[in-house]
Every structure is written in C-alpha cells, then in structure tokens.
ModelCIF file with pLDDT and N, C-alpha, C, O atoms, coordinates in Angstrom:
data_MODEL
#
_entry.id   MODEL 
#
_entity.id                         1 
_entity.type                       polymer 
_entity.pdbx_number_of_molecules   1 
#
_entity_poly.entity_id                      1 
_entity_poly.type                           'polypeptide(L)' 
_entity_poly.nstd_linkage                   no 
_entity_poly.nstd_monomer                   no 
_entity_poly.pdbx_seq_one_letter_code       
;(UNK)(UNK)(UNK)(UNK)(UNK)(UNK)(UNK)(UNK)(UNK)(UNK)(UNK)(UNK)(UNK)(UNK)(UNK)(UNK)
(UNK)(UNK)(UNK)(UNK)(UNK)(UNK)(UNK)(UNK)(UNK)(UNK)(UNK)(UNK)(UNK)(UNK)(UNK)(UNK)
(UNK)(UNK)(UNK)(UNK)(UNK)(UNK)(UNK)(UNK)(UNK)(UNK)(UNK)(UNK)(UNK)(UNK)
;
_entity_poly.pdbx_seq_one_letter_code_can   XXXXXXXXXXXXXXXXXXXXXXXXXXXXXXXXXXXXXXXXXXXXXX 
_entity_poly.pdbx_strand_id                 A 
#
loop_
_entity_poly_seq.entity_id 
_entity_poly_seq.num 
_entity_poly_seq.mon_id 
_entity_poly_seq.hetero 
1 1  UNK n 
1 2  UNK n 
1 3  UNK n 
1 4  UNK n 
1 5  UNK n 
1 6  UNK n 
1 7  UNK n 
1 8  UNK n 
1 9  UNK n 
1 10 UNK n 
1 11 UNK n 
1 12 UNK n 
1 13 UNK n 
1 14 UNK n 
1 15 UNK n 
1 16 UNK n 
1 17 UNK n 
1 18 UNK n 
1 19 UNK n 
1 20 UNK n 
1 21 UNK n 
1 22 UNK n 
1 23 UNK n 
1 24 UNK n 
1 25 UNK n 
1 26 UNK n 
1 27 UNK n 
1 28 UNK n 
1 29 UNK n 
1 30 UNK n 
1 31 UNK n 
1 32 UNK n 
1 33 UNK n 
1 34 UNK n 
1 35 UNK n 
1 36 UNK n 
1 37 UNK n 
1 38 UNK n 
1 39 UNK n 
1 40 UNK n 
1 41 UNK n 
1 42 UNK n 
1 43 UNK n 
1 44 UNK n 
1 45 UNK n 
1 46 UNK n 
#
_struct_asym.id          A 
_struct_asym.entity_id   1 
#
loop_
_ma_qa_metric.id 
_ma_qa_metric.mode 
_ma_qa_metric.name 
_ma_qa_metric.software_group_id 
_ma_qa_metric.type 
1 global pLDDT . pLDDT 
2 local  pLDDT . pLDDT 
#
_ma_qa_metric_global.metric_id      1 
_ma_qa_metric_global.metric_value   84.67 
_ma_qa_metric_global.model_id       1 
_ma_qa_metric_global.ordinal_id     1 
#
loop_
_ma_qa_metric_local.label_asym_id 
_ma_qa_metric_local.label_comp_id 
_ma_qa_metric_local.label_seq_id 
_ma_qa_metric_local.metric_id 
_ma_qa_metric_local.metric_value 
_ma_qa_metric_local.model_id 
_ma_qa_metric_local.ordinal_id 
A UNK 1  2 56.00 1 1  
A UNK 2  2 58.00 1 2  
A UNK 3  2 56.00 1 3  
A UNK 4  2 59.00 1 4  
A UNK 5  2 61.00 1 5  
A UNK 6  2 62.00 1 6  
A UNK 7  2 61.00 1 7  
A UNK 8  2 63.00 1 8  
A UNK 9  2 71.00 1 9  
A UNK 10 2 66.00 1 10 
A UNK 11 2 67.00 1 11 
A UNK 12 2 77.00 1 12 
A UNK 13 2 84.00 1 13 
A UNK 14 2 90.00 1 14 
A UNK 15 2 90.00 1 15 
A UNK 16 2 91.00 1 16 
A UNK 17 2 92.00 1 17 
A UNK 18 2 94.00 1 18 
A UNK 19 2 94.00 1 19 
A UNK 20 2 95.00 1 20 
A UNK 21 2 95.00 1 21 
A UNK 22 2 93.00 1 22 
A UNK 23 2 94.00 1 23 
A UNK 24 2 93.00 1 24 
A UNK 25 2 95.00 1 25 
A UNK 26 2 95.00 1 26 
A UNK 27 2 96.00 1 27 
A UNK 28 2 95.00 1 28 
A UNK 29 2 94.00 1 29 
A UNK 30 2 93.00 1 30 
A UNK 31 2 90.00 1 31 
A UNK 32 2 90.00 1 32 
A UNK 33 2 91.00 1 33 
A UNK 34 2 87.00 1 34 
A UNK 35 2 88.00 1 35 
A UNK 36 2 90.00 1 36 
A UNK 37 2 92.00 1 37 
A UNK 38 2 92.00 1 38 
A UNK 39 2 92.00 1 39 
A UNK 40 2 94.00 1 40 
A UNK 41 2 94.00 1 41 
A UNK 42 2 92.00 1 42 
A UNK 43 2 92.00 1 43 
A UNK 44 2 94.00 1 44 
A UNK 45 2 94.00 1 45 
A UNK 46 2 93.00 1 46 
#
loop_
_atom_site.group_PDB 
_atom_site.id 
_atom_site.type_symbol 
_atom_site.label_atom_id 
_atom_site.label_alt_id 
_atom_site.label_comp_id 
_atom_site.label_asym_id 
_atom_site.label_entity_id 
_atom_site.label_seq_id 
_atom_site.pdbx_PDB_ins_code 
_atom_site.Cartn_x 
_atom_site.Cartn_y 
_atom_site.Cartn_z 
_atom_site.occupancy 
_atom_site.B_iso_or_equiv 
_atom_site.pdbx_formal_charge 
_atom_site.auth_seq_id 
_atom_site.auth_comp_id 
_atom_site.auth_asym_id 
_atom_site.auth_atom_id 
_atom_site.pdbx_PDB_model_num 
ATOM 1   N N  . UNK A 1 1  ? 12.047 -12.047 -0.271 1.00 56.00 ? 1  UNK A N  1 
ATOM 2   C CA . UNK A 1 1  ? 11.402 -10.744 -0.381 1.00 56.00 ? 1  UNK A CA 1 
ATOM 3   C C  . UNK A 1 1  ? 10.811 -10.296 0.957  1.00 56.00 ? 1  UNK A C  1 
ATOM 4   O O  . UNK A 1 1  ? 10.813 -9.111  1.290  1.00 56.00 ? 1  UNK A O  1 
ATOM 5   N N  . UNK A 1 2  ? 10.217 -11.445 1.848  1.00 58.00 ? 2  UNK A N  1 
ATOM 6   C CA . UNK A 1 2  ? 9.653  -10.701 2.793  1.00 58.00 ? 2  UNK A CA 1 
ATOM 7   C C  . UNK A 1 2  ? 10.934 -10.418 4.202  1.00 58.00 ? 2  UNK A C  1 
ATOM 8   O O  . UNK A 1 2  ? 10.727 -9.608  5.105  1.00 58.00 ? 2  UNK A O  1 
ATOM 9   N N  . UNK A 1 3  ? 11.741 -10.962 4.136  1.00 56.00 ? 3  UNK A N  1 
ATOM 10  C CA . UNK A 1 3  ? 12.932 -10.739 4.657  1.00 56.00 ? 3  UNK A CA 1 
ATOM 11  C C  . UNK A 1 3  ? 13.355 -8.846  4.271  1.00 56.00 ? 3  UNK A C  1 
ATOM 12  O O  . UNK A 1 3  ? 13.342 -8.146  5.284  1.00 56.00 ? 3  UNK A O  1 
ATOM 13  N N  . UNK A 1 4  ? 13.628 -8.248  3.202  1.00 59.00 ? 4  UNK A N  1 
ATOM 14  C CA . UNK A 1 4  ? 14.073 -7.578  2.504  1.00 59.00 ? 4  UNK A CA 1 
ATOM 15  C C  . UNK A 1 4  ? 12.433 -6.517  2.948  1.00 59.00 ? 4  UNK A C  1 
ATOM 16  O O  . UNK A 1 4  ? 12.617 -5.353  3.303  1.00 59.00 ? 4  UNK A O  1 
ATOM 17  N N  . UNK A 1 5  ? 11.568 -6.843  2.904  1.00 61.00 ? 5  UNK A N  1 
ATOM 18  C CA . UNK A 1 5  ? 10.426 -5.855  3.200  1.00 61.00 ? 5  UNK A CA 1 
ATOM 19  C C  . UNK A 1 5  ? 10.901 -5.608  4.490  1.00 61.00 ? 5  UNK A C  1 
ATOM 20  O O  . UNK A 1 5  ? 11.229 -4.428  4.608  1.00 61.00 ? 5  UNK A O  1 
ATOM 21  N N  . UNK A 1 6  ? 11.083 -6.352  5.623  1.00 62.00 ? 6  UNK A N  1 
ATOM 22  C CA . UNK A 1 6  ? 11.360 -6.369  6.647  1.00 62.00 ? 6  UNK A CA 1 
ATOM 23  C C  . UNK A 1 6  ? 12.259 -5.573  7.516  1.00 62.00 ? 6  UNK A C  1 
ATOM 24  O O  . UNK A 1 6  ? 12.122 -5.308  8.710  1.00 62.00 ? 6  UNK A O  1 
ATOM 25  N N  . UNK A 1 7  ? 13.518 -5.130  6.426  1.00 61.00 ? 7  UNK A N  1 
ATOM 26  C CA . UNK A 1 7  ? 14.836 -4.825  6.623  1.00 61.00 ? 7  UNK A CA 1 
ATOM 27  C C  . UNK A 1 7  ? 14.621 -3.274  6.985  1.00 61.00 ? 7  UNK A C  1 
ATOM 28  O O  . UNK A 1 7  ? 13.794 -2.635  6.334  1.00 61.00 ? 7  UNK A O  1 
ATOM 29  N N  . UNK A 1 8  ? 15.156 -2.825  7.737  1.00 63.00 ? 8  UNK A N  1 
ATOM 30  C CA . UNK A 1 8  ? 14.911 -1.347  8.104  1.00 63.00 ? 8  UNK A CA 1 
ATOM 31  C C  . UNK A 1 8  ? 15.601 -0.626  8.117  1.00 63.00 ? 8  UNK A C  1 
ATOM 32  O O  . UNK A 1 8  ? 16.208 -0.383  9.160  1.00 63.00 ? 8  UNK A O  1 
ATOM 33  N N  . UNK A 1 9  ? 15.834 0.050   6.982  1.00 71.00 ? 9  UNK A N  1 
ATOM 34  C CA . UNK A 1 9  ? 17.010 1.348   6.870  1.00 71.00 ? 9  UNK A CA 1 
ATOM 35  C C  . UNK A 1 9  ? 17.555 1.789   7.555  1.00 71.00 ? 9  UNK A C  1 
ATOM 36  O O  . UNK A 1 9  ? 16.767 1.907   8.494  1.00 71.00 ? 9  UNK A O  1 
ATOM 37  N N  . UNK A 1 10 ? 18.880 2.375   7.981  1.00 66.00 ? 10 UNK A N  1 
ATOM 38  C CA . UNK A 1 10 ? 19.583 2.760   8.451  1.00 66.00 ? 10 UNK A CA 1 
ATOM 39  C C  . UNK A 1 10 ? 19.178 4.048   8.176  1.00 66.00 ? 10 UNK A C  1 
ATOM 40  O O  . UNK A 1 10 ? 18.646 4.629   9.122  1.00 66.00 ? 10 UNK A O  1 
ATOM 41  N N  . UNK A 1 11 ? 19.314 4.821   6.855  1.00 67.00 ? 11 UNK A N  1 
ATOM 42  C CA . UNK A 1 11 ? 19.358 5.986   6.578  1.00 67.00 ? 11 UNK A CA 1 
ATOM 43  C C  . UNK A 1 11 ? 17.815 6.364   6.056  1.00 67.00 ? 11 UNK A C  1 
ATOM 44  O O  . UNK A 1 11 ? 17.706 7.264   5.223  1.00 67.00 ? 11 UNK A O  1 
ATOM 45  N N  . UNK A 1 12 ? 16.850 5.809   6.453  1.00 77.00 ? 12 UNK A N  1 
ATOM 46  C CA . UNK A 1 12 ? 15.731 6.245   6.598  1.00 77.00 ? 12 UNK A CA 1 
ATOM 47  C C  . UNK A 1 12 ? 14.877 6.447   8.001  1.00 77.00 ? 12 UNK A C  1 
ATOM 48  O O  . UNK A 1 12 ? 14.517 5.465   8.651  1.00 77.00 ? 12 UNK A O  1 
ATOM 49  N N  . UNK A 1 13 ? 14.621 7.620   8.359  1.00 84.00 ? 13 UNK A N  1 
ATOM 50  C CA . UNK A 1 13 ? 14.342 8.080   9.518  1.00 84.00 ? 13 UNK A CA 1 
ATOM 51  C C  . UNK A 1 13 ? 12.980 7.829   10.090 1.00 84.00 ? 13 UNK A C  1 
ATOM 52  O O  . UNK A 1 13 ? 11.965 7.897   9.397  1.00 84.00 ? 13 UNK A O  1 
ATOM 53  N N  . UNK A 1 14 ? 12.978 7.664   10.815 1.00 90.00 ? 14 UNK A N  1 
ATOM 54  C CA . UNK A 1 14 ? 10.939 7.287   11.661 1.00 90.00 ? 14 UNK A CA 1 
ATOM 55  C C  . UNK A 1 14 ? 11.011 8.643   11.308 1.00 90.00 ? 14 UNK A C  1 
ATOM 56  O O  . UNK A 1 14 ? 12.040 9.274   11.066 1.00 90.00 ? 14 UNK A O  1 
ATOM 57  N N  . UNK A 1 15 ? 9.272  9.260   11.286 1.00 90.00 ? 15 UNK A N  1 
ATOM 58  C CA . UNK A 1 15 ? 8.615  10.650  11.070 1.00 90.00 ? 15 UNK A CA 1 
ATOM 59  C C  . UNK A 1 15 ? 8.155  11.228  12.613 1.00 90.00 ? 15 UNK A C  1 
ATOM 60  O O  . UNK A 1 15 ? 7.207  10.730  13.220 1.00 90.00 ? 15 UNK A O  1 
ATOM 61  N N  . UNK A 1 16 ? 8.728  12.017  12.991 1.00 91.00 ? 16 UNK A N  1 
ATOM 62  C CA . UNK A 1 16 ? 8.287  12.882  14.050 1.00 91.00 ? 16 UNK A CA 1 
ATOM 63  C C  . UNK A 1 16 ? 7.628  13.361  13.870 1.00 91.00 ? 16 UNK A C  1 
ATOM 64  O O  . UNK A 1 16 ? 7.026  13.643  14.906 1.00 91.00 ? 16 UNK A O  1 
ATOM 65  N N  . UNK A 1 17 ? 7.268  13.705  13.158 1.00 92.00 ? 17 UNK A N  1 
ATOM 66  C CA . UNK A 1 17 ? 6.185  14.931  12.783 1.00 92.00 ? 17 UNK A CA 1 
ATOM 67  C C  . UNK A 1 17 ? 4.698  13.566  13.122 1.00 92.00 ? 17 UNK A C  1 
ATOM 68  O O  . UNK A 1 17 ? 4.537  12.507  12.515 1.00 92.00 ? 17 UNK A O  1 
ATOM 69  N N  . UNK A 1 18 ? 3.752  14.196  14.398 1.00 94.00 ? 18 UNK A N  1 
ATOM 70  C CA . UNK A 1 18 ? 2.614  12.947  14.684 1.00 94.00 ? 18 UNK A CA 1 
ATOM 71  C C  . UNK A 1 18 ? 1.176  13.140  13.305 1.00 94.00 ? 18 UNK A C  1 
ATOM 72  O O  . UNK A 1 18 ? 0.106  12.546  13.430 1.00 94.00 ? 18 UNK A O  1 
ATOM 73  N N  . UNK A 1 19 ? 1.420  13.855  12.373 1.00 94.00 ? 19 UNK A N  1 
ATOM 74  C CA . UNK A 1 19 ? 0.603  14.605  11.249 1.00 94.00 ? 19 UNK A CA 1 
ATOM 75  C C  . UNK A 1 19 ? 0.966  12.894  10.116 1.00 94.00 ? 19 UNK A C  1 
ATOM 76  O O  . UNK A 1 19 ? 0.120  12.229  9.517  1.00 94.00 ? 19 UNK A O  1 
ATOM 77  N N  . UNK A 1 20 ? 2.663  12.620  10.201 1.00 95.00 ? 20 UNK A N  1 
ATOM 78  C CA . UNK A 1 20 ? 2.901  11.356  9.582  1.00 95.00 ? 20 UNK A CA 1 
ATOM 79  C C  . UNK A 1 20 ? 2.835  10.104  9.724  1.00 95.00 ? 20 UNK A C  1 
ATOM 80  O O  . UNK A 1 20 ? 3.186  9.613   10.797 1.00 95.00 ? 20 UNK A O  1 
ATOM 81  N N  . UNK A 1 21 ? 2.338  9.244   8.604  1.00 95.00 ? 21 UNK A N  1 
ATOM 82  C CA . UNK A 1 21 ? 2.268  7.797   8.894  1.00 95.00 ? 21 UNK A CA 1 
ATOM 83  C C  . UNK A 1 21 ? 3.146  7.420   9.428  1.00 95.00 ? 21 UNK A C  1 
ATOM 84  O O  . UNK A 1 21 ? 4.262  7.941   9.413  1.00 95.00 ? 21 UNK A O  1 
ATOM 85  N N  . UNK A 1 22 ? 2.824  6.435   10.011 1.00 93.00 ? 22 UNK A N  1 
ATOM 86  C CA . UNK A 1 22 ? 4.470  5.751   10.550 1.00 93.00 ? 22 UNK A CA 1 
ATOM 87  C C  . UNK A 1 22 ? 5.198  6.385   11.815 1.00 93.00 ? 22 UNK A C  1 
ATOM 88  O O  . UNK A 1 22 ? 6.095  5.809   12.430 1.00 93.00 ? 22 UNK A O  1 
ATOM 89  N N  . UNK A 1 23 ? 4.673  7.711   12.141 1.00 94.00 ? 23 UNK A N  1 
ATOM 90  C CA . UNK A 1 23 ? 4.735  8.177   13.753 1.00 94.00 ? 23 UNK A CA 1 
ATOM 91  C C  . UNK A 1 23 ? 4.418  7.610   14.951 1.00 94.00 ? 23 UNK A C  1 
ATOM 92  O O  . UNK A 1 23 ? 3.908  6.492   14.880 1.00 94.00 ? 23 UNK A O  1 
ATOM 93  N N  . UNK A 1 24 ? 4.593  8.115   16.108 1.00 93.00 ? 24 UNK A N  1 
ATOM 94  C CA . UNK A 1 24 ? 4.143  7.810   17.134 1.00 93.00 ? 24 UNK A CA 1 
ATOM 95  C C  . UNK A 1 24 ? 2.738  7.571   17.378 1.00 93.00 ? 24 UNK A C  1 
ATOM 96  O O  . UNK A 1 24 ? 2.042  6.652   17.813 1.00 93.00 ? 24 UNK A O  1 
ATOM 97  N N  . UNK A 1 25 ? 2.554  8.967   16.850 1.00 95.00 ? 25 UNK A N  1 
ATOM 98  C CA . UNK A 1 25 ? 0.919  9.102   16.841 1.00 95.00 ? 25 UNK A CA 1 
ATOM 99  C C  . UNK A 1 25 ? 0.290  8.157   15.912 1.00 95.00 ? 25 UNK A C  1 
ATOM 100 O O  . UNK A 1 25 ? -0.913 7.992   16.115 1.00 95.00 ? 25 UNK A O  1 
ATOM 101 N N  . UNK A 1 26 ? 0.835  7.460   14.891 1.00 95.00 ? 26 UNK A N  1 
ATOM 102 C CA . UNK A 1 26 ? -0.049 6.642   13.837 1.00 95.00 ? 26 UNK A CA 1 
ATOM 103 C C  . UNK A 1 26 ? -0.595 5.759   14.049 1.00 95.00 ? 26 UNK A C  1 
ATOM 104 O O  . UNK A 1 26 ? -0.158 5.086   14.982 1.00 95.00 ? 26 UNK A O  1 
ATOM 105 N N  . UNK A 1 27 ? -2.071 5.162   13.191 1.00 96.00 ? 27 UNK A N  1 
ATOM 106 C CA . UNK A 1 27 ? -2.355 4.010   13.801 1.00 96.00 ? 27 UNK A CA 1 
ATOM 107 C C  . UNK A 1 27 ? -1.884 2.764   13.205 1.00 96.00 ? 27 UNK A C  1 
ATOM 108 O O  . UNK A 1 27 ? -2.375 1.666   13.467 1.00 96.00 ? 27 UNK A O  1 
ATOM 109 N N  . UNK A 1 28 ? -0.587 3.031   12.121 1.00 95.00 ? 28 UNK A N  1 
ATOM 110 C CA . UNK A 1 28 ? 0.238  2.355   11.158 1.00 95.00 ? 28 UNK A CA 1 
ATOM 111 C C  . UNK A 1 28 ? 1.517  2.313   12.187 1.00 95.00 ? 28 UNK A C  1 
ATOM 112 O O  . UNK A 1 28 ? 1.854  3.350   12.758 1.00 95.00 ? 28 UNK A O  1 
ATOM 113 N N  . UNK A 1 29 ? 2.071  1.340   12.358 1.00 94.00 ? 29 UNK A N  1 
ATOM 114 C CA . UNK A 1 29 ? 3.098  0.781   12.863 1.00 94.00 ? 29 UNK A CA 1 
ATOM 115 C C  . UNK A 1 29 ? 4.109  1.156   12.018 1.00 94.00 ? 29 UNK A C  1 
ATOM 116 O O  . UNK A 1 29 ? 4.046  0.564   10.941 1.00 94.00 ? 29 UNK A O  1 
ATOM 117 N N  . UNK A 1 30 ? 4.856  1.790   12.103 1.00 93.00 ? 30 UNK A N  1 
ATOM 118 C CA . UNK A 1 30 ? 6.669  1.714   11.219 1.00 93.00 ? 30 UNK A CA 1 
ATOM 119 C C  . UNK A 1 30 ? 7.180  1.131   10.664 1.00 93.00 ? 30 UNK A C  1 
ATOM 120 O O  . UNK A 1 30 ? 7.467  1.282   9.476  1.00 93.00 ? 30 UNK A O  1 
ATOM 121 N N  . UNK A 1 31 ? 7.574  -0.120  11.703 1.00 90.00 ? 31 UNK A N  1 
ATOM 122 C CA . UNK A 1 31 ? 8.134  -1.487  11.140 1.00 90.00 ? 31 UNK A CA 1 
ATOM 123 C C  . UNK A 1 31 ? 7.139  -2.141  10.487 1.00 90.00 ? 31 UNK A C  1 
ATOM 124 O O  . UNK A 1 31 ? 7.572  -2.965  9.681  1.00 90.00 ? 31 UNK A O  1 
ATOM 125 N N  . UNK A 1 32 ? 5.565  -2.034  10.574 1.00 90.00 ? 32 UNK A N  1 
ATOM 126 C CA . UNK A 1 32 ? 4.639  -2.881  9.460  1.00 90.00 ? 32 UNK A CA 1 
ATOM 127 C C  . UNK A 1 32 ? 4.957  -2.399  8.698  1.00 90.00 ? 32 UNK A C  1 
ATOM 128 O O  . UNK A 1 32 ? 5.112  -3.151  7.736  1.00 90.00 ? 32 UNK A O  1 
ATOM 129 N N  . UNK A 1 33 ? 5.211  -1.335  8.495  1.00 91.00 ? 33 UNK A N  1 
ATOM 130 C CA . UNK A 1 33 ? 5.033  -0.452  6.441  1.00 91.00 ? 33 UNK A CA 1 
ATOM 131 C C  . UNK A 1 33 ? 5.445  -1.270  5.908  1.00 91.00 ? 33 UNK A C  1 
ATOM 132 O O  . UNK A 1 33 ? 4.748  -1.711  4.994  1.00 91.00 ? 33 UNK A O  1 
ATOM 133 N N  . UNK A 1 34 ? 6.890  -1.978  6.190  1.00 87.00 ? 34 UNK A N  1 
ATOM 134 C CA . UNK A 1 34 ? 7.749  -2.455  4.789  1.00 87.00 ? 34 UNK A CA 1 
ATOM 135 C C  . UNK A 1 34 ? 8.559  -1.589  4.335  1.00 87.00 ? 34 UNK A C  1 
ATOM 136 O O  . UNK A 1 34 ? 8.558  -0.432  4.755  1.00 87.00 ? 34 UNK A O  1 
ATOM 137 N N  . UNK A 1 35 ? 9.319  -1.990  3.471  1.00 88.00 ? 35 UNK A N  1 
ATOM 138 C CA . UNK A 1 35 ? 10.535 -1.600  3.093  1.00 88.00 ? 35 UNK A CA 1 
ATOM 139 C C  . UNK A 1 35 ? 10.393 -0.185  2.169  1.00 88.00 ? 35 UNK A C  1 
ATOM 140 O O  . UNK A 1 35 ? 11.030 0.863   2.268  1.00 88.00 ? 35 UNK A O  1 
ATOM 141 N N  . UNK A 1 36 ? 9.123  -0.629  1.072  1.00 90.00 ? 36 UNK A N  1 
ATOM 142 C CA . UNK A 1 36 ? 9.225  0.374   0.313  1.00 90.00 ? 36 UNK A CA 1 
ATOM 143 C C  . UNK A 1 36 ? 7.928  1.303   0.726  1.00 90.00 ? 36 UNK A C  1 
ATOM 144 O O  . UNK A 1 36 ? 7.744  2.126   -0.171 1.00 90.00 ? 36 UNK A O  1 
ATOM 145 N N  . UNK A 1 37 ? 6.781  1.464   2.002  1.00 92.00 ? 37 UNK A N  1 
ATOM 146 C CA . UNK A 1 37 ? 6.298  1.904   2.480  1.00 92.00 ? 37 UNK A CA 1 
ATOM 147 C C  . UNK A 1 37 ? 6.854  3.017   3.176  1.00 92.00 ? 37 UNK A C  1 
ATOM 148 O O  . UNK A 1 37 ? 6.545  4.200   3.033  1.00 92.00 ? 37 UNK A O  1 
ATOM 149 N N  . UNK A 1 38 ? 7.755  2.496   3.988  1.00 92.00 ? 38 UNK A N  1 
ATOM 150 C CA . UNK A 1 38 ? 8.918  3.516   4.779  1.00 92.00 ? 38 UNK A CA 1 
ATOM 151 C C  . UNK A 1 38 ? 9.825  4.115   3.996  1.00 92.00 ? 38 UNK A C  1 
ATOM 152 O O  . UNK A 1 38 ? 10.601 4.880   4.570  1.00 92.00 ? 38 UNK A O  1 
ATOM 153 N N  . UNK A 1 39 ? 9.927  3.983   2.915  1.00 92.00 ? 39 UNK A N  1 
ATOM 154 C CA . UNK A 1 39 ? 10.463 4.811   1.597  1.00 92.00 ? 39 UNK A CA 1 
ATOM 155 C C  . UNK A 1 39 ? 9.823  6.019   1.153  1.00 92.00 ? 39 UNK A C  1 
ATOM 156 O O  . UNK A 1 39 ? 10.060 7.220   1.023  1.00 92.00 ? 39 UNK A O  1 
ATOM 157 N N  . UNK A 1 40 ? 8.678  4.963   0.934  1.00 94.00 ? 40 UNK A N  1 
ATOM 158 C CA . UNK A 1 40 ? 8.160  6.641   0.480  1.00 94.00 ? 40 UNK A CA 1 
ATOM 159 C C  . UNK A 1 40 ? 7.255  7.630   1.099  1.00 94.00 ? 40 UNK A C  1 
ATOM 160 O O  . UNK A 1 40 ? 6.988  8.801   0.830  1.00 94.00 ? 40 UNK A O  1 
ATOM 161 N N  . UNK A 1 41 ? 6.906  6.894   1.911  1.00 94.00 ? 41 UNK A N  1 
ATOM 162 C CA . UNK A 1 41 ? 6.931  8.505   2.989  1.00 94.00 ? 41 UNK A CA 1 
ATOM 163 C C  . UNK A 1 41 ? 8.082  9.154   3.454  1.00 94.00 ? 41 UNK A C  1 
ATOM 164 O O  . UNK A 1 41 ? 7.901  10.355  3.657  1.00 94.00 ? 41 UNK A O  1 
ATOM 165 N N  . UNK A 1 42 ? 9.389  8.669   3.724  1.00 92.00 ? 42 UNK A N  1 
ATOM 166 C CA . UNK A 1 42 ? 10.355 9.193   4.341  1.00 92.00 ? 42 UNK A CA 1 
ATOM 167 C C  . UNK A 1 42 ? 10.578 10.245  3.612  1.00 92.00 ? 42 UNK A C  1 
ATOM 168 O O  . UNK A 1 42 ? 10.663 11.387  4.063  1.00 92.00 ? 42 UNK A O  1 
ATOM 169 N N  . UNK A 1 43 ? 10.749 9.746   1.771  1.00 92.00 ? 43 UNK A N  1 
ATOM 170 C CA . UNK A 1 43 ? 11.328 10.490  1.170  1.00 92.00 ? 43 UNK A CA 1 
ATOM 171 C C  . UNK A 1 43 ? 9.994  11.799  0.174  1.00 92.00 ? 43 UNK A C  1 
ATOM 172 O O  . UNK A 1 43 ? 10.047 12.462  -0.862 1.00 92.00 ? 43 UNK A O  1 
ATOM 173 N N  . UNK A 1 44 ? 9.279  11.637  0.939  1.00 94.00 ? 44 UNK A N  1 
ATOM 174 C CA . UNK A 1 44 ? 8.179  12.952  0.789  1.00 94.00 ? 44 UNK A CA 1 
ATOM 175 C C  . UNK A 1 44 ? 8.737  14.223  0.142  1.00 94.00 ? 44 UNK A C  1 
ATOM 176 O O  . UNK A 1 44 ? 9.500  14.700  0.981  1.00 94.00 ? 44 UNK A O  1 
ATOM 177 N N  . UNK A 1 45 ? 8.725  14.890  -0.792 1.00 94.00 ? 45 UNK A N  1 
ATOM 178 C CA . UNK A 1 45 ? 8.682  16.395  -0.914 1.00 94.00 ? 45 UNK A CA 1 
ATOM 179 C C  . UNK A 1 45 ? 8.485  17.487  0.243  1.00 94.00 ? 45 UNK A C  1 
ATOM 180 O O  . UNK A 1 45 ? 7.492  18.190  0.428  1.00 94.00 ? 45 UNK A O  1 
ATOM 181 N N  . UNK A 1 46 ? 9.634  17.455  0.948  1.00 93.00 ? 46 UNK A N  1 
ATOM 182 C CA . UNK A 1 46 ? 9.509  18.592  1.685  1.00 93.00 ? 46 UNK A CA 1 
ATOM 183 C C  . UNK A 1 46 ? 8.694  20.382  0.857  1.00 93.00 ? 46 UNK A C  1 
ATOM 184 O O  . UNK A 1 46 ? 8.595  21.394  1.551  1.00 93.00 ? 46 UNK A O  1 
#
C-alpha cells in the first residue's frame, strides 16, 4: 500500500494554479499527498 500511495499518476496533473494544494506555492509537497490526496484535488469541480 505504501508503495501504491507513492505511485504518481501519469494522468494526474501537479496544480498550477499557487491558490492549490500541492503547488509550487504550497506548503504541502505533491509527492507527500499520496496517491489518493493527489486525486482529489486534481479532480476538483471546476
């Protein structure tokens, strides 16, 4: 499992936008989120 948290989508995009977790600007790292962290912000309600 923590292998698989680890794993980093292909078809899930880092957030440009510096307003989002997981940006440049964040004080959350990307690759810390995890698997299903970087999920669901990616996949946000535009």
């Amino acid at each position: 499992f923590l292998a698989a948290d680890m794993l980093i989508e292909p078809d899930v995009d880092k957030p440009e936008d510096p307003m989002k977790t997981g940006s440049a600007a964040s004080l959350v790292r990307w690759e810390e989120m995890g698997r299903r962290g970087r999920e669901y912000v990616a996949t946000a309600p535009t």
